[in-house]
Protein backbone atom coordinates (compact mmCIF):
# COMPACT_ATOMS: atom_id res chain seq x y z
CA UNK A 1 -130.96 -5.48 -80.06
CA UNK A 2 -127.44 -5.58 -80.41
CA UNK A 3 -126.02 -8.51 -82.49
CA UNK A 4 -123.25 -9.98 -81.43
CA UNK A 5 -120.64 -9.13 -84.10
CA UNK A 6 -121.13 -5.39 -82.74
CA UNK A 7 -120.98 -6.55 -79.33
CA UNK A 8 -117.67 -8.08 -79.36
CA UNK A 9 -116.53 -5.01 -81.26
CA UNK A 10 -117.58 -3.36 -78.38
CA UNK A 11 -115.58 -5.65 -75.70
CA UNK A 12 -112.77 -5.64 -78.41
CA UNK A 13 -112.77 -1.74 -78.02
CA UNK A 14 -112.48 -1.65 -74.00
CA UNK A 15 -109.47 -4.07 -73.56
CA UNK A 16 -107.58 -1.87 -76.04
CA UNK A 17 -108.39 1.06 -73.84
CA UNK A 18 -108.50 -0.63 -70.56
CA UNK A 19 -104.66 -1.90 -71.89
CA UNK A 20 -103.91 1.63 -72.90
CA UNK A 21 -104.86 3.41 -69.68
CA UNK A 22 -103.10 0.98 -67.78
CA UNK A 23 -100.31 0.02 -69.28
CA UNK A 24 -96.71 0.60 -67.90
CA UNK A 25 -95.19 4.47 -68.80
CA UNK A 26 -92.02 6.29 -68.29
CA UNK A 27 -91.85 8.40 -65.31
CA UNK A 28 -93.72 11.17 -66.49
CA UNK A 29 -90.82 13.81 -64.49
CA UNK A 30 -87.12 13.49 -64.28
CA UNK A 31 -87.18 15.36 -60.83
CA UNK A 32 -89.51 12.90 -58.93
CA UNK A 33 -89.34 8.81 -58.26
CA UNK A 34 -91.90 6.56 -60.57
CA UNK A 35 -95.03 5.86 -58.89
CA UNK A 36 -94.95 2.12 -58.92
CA UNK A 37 -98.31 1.21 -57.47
CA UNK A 38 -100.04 -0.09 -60.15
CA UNK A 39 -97.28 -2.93 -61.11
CA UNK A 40 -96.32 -3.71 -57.14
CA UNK A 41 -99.23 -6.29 -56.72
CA UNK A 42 -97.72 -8.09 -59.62
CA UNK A 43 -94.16 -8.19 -59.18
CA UNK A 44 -93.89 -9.99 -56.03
CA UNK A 45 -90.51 -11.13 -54.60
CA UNK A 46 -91.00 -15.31 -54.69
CA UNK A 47 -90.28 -16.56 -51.11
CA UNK A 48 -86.69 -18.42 -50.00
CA UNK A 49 -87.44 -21.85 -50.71
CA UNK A 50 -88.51 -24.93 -48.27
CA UNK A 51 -85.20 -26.25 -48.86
CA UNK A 52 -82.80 -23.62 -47.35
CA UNK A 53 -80.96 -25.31 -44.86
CA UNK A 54 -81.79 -23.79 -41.40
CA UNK A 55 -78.77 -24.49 -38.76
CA UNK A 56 -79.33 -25.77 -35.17
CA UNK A 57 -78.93 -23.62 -32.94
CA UNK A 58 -76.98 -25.48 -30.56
CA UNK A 59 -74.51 -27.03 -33.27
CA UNK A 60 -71.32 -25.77 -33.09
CA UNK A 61 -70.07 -25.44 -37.16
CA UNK A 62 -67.01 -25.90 -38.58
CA UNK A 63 -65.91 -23.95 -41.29
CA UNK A 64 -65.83 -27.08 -43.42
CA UNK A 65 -69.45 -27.50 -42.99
CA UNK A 66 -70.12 -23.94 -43.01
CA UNK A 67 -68.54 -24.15 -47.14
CA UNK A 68 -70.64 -27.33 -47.65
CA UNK A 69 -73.72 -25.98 -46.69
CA UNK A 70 -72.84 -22.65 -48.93
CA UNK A 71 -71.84 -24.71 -51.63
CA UNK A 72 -75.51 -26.13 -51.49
CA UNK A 73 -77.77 -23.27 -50.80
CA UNK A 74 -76.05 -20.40 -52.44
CA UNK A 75 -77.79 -19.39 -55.72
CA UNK A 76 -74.55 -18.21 -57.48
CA UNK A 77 -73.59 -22.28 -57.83
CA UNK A 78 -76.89 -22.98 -59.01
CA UNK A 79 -76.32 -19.65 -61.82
CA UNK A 80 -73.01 -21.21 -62.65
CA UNK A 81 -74.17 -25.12 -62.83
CA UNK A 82 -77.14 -24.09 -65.07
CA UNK A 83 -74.91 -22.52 -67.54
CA UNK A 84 -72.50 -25.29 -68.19
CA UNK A 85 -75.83 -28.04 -68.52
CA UNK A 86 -77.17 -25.35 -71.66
CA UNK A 87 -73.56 -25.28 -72.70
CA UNK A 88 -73.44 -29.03 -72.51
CA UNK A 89 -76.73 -28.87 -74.24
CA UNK A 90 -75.16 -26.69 -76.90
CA UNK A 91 -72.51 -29.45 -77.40
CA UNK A 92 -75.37 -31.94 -78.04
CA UNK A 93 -76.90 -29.45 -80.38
CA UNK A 94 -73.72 -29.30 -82.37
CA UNK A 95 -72.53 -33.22 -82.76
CA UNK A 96 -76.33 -33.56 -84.25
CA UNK A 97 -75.37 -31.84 -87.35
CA UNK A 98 -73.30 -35.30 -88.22
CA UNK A 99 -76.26 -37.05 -88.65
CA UNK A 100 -78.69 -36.99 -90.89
CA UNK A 101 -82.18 -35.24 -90.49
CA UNK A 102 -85.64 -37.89 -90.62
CA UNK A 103 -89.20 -36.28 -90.85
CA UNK A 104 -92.50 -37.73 -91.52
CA UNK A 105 -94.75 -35.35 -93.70
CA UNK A 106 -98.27 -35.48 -94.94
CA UNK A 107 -98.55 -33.85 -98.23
CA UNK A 108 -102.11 -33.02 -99.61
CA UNK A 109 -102.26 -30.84 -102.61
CA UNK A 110 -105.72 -30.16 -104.73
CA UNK A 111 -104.96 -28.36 -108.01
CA UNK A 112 -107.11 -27.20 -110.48
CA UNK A 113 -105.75 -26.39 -114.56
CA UNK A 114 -107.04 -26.80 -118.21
CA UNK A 115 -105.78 -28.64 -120.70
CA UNK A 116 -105.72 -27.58 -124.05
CA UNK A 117 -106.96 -30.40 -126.41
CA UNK A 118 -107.32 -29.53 -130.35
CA UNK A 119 -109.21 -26.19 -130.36
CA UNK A 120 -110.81 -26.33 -126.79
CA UNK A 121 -109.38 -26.22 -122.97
CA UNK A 122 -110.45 -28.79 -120.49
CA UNK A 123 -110.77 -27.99 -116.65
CA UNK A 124 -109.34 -30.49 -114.50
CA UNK A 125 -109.29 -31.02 -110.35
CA UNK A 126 -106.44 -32.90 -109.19
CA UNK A 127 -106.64 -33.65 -105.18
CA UNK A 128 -103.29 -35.84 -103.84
CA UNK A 129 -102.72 -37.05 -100.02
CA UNK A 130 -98.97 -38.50 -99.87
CA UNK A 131 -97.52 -39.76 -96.15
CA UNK A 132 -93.99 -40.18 -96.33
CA UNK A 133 -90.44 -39.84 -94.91
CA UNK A 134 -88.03 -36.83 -95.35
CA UNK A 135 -84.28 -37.10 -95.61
CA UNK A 136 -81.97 -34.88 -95.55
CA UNK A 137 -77.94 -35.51 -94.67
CA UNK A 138 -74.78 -33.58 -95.01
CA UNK A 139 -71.90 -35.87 -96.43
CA UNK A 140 -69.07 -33.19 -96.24
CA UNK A 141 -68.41 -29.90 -96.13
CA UNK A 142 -64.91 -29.26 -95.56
CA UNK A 143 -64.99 -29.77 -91.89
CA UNK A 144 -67.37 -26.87 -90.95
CA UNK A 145 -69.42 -28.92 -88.78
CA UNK A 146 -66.53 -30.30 -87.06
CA UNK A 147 -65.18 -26.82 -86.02
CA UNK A 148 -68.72 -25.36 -84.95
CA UNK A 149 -68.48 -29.16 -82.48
CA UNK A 150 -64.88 -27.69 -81.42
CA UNK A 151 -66.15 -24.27 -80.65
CA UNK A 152 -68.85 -25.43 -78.22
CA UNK A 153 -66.80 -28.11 -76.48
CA UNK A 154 -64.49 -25.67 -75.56
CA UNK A 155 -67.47 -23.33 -74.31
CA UNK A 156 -68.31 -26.87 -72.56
CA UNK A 157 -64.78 -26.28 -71.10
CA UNK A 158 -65.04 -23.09 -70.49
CA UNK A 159 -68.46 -22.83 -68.51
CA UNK A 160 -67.45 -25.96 -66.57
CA UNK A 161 -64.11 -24.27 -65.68
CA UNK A 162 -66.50 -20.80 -64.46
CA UNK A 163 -68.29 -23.30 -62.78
CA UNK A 164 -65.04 -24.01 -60.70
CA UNK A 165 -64.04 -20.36 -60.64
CA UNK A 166 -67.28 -19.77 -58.89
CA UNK A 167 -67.15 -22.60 -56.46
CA UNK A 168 -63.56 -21.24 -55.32
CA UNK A 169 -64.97 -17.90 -55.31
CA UNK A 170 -67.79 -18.91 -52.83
CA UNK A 171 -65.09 -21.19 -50.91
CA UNK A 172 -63.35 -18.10 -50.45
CA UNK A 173 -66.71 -15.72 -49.63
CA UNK A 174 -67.32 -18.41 -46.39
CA UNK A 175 -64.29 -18.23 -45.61
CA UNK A 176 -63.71 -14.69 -45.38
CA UNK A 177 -67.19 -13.88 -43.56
CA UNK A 178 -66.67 -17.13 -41.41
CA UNK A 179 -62.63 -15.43 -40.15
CA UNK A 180 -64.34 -11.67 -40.42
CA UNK A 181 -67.21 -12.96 -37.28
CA UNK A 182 -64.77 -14.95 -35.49
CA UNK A 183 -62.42 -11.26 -35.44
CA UNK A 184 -65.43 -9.75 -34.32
CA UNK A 185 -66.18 -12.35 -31.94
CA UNK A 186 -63.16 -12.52 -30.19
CA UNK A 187 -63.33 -8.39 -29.62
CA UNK A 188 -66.38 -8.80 -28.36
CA UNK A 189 -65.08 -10.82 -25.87
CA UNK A 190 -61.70 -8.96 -25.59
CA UNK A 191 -64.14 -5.99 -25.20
CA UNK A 192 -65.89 -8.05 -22.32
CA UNK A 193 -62.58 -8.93 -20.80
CA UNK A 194 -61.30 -5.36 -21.05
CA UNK A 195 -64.66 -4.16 -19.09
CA UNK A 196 -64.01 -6.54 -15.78
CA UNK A 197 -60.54 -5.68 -16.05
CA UNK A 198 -61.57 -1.67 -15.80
CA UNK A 199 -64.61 -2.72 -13.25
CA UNK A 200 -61.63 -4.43 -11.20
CA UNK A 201 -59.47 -1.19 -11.15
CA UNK A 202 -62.72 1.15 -10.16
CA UNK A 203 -62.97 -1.08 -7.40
CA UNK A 204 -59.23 -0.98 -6.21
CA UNK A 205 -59.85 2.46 -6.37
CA UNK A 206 -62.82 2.70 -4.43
CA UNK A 207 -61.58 0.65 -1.38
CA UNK A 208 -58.46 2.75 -1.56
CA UNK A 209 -60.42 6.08 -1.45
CA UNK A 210 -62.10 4.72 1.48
CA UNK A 211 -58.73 4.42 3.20
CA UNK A 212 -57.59 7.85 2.17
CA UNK A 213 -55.34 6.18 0.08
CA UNK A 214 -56.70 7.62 -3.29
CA UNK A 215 -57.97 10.52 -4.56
CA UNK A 216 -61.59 11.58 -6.09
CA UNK A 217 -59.49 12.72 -9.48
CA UNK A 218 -58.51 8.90 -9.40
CA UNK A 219 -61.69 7.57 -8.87
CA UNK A 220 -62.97 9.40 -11.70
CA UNK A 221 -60.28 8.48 -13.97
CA UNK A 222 -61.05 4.97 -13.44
CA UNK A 223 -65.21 5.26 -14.33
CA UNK A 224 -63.91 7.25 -17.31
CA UNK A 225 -61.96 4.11 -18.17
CA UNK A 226 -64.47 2.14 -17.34
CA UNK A 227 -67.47 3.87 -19.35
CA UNK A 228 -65.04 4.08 -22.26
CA UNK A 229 -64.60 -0.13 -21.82
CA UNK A 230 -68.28 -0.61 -22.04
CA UNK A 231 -68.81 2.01 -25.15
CA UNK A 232 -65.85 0.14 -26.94
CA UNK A 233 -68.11 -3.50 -25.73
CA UNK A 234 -71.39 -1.75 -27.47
CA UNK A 235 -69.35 -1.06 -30.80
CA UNK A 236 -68.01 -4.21 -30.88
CA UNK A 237 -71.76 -6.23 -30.30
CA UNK A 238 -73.11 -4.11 -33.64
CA UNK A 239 -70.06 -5.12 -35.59
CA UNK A 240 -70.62 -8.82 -34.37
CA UNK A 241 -74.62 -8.52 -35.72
CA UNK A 242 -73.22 -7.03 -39.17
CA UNK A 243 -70.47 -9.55 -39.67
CA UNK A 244 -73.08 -12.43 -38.79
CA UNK A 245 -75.18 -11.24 -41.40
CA UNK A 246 -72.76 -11.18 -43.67
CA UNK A 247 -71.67 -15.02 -43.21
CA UNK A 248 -75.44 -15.84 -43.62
CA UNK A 249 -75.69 -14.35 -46.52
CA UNK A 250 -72.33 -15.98 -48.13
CA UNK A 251 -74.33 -19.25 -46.83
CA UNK A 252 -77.32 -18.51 -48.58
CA UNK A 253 -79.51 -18.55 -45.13
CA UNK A 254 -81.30 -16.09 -43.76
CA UNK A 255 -79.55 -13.36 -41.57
CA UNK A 256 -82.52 -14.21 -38.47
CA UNK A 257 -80.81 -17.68 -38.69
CA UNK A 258 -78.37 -18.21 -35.86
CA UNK A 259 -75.38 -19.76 -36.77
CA UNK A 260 -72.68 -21.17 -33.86
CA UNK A 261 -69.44 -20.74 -33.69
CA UNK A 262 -66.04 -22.10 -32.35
CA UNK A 263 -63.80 -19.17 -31.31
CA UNK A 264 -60.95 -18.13 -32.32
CA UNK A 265 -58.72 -19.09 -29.40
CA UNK A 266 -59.70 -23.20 -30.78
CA UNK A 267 -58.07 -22.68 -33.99
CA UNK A 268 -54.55 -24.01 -34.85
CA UNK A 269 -52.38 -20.71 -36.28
CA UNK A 270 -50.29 -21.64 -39.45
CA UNK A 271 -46.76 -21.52 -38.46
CA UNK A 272 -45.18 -21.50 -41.56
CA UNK A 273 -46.10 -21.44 -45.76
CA UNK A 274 -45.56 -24.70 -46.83
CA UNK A 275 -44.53 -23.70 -50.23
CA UNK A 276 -42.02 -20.66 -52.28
CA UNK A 277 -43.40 -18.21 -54.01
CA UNK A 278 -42.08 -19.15 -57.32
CA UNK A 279 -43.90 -22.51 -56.72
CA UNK A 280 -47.18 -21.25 -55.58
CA UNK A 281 -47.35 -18.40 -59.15
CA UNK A 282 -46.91 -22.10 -60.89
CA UNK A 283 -49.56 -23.79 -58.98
CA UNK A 284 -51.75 -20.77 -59.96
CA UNK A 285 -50.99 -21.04 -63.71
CA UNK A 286 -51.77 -24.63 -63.81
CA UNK A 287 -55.08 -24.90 -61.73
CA UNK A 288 -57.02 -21.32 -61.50
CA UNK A 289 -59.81 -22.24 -62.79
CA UNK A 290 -60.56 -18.85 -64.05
CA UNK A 291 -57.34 -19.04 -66.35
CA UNK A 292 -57.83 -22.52 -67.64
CA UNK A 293 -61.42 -20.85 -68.46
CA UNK A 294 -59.45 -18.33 -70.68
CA UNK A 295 -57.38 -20.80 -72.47
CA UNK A 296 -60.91 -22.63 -73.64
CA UNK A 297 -62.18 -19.25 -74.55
CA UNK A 298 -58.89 -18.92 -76.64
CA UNK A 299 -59.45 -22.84 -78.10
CA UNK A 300 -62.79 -21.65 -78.98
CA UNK A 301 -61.66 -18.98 -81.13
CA UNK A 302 -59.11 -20.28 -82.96
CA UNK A 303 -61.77 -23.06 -83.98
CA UNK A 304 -63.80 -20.05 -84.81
CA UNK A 305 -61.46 -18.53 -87.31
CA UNK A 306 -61.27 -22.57 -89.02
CA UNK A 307 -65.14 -22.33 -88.91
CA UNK A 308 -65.10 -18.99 -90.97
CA UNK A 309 -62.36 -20.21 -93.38
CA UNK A 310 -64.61 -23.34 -94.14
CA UNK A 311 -67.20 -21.22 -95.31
CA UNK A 312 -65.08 -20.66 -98.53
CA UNK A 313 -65.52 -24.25 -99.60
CA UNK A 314 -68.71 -25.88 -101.01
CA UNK A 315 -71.15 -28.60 -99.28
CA UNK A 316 -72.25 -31.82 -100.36
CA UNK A 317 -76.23 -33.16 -99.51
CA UNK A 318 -78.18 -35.83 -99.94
CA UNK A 319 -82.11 -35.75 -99.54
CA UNK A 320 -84.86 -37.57 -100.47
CA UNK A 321 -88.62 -38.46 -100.35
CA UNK A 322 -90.43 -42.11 -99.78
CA UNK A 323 -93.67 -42.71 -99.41
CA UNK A 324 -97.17 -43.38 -100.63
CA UNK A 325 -99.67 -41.28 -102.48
CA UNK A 326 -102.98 -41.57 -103.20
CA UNK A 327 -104.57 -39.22 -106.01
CA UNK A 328 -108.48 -38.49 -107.21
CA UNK A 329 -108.65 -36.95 -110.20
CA UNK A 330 -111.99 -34.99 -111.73
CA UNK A 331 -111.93 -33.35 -115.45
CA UNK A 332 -114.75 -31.40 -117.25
CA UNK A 333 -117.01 -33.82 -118.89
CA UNK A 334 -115.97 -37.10 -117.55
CA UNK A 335 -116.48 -38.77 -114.43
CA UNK A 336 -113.75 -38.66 -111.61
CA UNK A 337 -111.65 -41.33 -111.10
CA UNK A 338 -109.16 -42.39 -107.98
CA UNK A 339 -105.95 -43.78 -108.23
CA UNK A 340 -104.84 -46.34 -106.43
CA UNK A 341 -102.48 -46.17 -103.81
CA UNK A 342 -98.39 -46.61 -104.73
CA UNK A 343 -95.20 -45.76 -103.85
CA UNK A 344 -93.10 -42.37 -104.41
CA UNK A 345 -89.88 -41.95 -104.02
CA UNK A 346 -87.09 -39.44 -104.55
CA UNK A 347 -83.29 -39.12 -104.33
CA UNK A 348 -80.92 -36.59 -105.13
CA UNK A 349 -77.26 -35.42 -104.38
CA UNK A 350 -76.47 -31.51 -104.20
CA UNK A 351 -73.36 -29.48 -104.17
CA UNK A 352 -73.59 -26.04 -102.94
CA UNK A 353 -71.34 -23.63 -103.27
CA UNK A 354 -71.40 -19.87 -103.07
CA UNK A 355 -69.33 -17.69 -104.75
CA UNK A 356 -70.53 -14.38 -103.92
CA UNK A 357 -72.21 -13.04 -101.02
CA UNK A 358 -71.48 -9.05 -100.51
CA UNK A 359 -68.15 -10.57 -98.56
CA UNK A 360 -69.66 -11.76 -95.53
CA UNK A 361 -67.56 -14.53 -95.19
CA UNK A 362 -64.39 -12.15 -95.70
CA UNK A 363 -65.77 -10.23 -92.94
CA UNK A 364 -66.89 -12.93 -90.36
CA UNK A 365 -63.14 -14.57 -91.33
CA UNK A 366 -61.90 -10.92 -90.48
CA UNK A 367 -63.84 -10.35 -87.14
CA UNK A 368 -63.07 -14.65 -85.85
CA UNK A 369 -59.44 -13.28 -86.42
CA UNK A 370 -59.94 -10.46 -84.39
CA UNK A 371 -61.43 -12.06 -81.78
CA UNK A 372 -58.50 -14.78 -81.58
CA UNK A 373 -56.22 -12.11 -81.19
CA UNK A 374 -58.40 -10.42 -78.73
CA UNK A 375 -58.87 -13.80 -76.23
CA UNK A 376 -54.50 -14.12 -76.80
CA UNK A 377 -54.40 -11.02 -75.70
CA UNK A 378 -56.79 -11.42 -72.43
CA UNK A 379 -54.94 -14.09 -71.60
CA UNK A 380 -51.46 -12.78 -71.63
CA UNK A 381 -52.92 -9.57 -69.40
CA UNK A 382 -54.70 -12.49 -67.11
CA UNK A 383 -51.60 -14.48 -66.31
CA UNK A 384 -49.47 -11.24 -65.44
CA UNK A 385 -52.46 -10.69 -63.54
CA UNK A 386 -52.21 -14.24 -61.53
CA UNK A 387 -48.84 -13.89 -61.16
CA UNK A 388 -48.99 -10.14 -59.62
CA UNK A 389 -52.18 -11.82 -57.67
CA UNK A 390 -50.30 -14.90 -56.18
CA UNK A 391 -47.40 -12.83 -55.12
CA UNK A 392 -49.56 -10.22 -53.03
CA UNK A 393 -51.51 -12.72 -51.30
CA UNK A 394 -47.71 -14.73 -50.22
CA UNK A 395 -46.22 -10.97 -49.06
CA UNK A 396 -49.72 -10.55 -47.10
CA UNK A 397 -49.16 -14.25 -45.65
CA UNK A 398 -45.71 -13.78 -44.62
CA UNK A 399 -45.96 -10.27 -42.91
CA UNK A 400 -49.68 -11.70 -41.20
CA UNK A 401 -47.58 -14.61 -40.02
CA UNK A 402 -45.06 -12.44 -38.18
CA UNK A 403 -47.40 -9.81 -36.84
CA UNK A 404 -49.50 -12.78 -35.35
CA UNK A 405 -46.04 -13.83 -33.49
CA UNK A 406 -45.47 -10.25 -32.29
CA UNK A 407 -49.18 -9.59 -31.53
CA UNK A 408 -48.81 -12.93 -29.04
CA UNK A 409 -45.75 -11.80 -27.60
CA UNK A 410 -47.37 -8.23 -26.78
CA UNK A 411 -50.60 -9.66 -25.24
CA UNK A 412 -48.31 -12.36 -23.52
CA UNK A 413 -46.02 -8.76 -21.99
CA UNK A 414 -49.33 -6.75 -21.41
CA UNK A 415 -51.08 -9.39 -19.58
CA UNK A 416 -47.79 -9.75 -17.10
CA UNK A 417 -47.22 -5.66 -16.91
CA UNK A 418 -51.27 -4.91 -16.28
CA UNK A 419 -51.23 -8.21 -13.08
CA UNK A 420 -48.17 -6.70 -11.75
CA UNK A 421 -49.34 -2.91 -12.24
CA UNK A 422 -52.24 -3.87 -10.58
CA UNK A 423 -50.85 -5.88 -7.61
CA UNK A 424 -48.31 -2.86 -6.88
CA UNK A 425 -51.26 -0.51 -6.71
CA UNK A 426 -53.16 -2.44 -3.81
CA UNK A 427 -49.94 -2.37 -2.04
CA UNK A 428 -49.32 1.13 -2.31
CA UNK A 429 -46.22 1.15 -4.76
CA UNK A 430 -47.85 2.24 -8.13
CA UNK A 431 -50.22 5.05 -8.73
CA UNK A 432 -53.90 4.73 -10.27
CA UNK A 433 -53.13 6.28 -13.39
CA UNK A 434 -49.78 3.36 -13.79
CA UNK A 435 -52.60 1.12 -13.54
CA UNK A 436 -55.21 2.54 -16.47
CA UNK A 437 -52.59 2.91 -18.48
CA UNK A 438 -51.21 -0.87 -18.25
CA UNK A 439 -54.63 -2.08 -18.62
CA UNK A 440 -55.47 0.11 -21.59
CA UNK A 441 -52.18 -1.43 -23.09
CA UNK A 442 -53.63 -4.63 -22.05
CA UNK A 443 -57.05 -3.68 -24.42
CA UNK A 444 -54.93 -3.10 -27.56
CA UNK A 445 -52.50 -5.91 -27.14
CA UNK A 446 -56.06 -8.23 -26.86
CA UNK A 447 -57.43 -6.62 -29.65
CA UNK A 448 -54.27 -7.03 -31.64
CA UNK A 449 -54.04 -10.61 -30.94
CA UNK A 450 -57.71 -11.24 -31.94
CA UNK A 451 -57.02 -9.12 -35.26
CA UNK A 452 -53.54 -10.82 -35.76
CA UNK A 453 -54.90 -14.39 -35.55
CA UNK A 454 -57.81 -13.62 -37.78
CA UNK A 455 -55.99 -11.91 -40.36
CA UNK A 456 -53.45 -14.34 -40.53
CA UNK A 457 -56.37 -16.92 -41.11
CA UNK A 458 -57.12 -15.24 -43.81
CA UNK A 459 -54.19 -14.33 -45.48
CA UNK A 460 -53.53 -18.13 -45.82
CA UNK A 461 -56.98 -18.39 -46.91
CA UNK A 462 -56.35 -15.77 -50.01
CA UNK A 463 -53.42 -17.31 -50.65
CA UNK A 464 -55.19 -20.69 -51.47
CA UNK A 465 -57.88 -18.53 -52.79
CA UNK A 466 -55.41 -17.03 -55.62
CA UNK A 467 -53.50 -20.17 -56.13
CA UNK A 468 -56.34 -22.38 -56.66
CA UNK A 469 -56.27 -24.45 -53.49
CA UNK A 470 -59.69 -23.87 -52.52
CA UNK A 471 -60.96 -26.58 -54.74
CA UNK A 472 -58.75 -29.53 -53.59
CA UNK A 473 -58.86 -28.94 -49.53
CA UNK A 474 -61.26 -26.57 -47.95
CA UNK A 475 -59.50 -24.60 -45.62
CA UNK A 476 -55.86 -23.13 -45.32
């Protein structure tokens, strides 16, 4: 019969193998993918949460909703908030150094020794049992703890300030995706519009063939336009799926979730920029969230290199014991004896200081200093960088705001060339291929409208983006 020390050897023995055969390997060839069967029924992807906002489909959004509902169900603000609350918790950490440290303890000691007494040792058994309090406090020490309190509110700072930076990123995100399916939308329905108008000319072309009026070479020109109306509609519905997608997952929704739309032709067009571009560069440096970050990040260091320096001066303690003990006390050739229960106490003041340690501190000194000059440096290359950045996005705005004029004034033209090529064709006056070619100039001038509008949208939208408007108004 087996007894049960050598039977849970024997268990023992088969997890270590069961673990061994199974465990997780390299891929076993550099020329084939890793077979990742055995670990796919434990790594499964968790599902989107209960709380992801679904929209309505019937709702028709604004894009101010659109960044509110982003701003709540897109996990990048969630990554972001999390970090500044452990930052903030590192703050907390930091201020508790100023105070001083209280523990209770339970100290039980037995002990046995001999005692030498005139020519002969005596064994004796000393058991203690003490509860009591623990103190221990830092009076000074040259400011270190202040500058380690310095260092993390400025990471404080600095998190809360990425924070920001990633709420005007996300601002931004929407805002792009939201202008990028109302472009698409609006050729979609440019693309529609472009489709009746060639279905309209096939037909003027028919009934004039009927007369003798036309040609077959004309009537074939026209379906030609015509097929090549409905191919551009087809393109145009896949980019509309693919930009949708895209704004649902800026919103943090799923891309099956419909989201409504007003169109493009609803929306007010900027007429002018409300601001130089020498004002909006110091807008940027005084509100960019991502550059006030920086300047934390710089704060941070400099108390770093004070934090190093402080090492080089010595610290001042106080700690201490009270409590009560209680001891029982048994010696070789006597009877044991307890002793009653009384107070302990213990106080003491200490000054450490170190004088040599390898020069660690003349290194950590060395590499805080390095790392000053390092964030200085980062933020000098980050402010050209904003200031190259701000004046980009105000050249975009301004040349988006006079294409938009000129793409109006084309469609406006095209619109009155294609009704008049048209209505000189049923009377006889203009020939069939006068009219495709006014209509296909009435295609591009739509779809240059649609694309002017939109991309003026969203220059002013970068614009903000770069200068740090996003976070006070949501919207250009």
């Amino acid at each position: 019969m087996v007894c049960f020390r050598e039977l849970s050897l024997i268990m023992l023995c088969m997890l270590v193998a069961d673990g061994i055969a199974f465990a997780q390997k390299a891929p076993p060839v550099p020329n084939r993918p890793w077979d990742a069967a055995s670990v796919k029924e434990q790594l499964t992807v968790p599902a989107r949460p209960s709380s992801a906002f679904i929209p309505n489909p019937v709702t028709t959004y604004t894009l101010a909703e659109l960044i509110d509902i982003a701003e709540q169900n897109n996990p990048d603000t969630r990554v972001a908030w999390e970090n500044a609350k452990a930052r903030a918790s590192d703050l907390g950490i930091a201020k508790a150094a100023l105070y001083p440290t209280l523990a209770a303890v339970a100290l039980a000691e037995s002990a046995r020794y001999d005692i030498f007494v005139g020519q002969s040792y005596y064994r004796q058994t000393a058991e203690t049992f003490s509860p009591a309090l623990f103190l221990d406090y830092t009076i000074f020490d040259f400011g270190k703890r202040s500058h380690a309190i310095a260092i993390s509110r400025n990471n404080l700072l600095a998190a809360d300030f990425a924070f920001n930076d990633t709420q005007r990123k996300l601002i931004f995100e929407v805002m792009q995706t939201y202008y990028e399916l109302l472009n698409r939308q609006g050729q979609q329905d440019a693309a529609e519009a472009n489709l009746k108008n060639a279905q309209t000319v096939e037909q003027a072309t028919e009934a004039r063939l009927k007369h003798g009026l036309a040609t077959l070479p004309d009537l074939l020109e026209a379906r030609s336009a015509m097929a090549q109306a409905d191919y551009d509609l087809q393109a145009t519905i896949g980019a509309t799926e693919i930009a949708h997608g895209n704004l649902a997952t800026a919103l943090g929704i799923s891309p099956t979730d419909q989201v409504k739309l007003e169109g493009i032709q609803k929306l007010e067009m900027p007429q002018t920029i409300d601001q130089t571009v020498e004002a909006a560069i110091d807008k940027a440096l005084s509100q960019r969230p991502d550059l006030l970050g920086r300047v934390a990040q710089l704060r941070a260091a400099a108390a770093e290199v004070k934090g190093a320096r402080s090492a080089y001066f010595p610290t001042l303690g106080l700690n201490g014991t009270a409590g009560l003990q209680r001891a029982y006390t048994e010696q070789y050739g006597f009877q044991g004896t307890y002793s009653p229960t009384h107070e302990i106490w213990r106080a003491g003041l200490s000054l450490r200081w170190t004088l040599f340690d390898g020069a660690a501190r003349e290194q950590r000194l060395a590499r805080a200093k390095a790392d000053e000059k390092q964030a200085t440096a980062t933020l000098d290359a980050i402010r050209d960088e904003v200031e190259n950045e701000v004046w980009s996005a105000y050249s975009t705005a301004r040349t988006a705001l006079r294409e938009q004029r000129a793409a109006a004034a084309l469609l406006s033209a095209a619109s009155e060339s294609y009704d008049a090529a048209l209505k000189s064709y049923n009377y006889g006056v203009r020939s069939q291929i006068d009219v495709v070619s006014a209509q296909q100039k009435l295609a591009q001038a739509r779809t240059a409208d649609v694309t002017a509008r939109t991309d003026l949208l969203t220059a002013m939208a970068a614009l903000a983006f770069q200068t740090g408007d996003l976070l006070n108004r949501k919207g250009p």
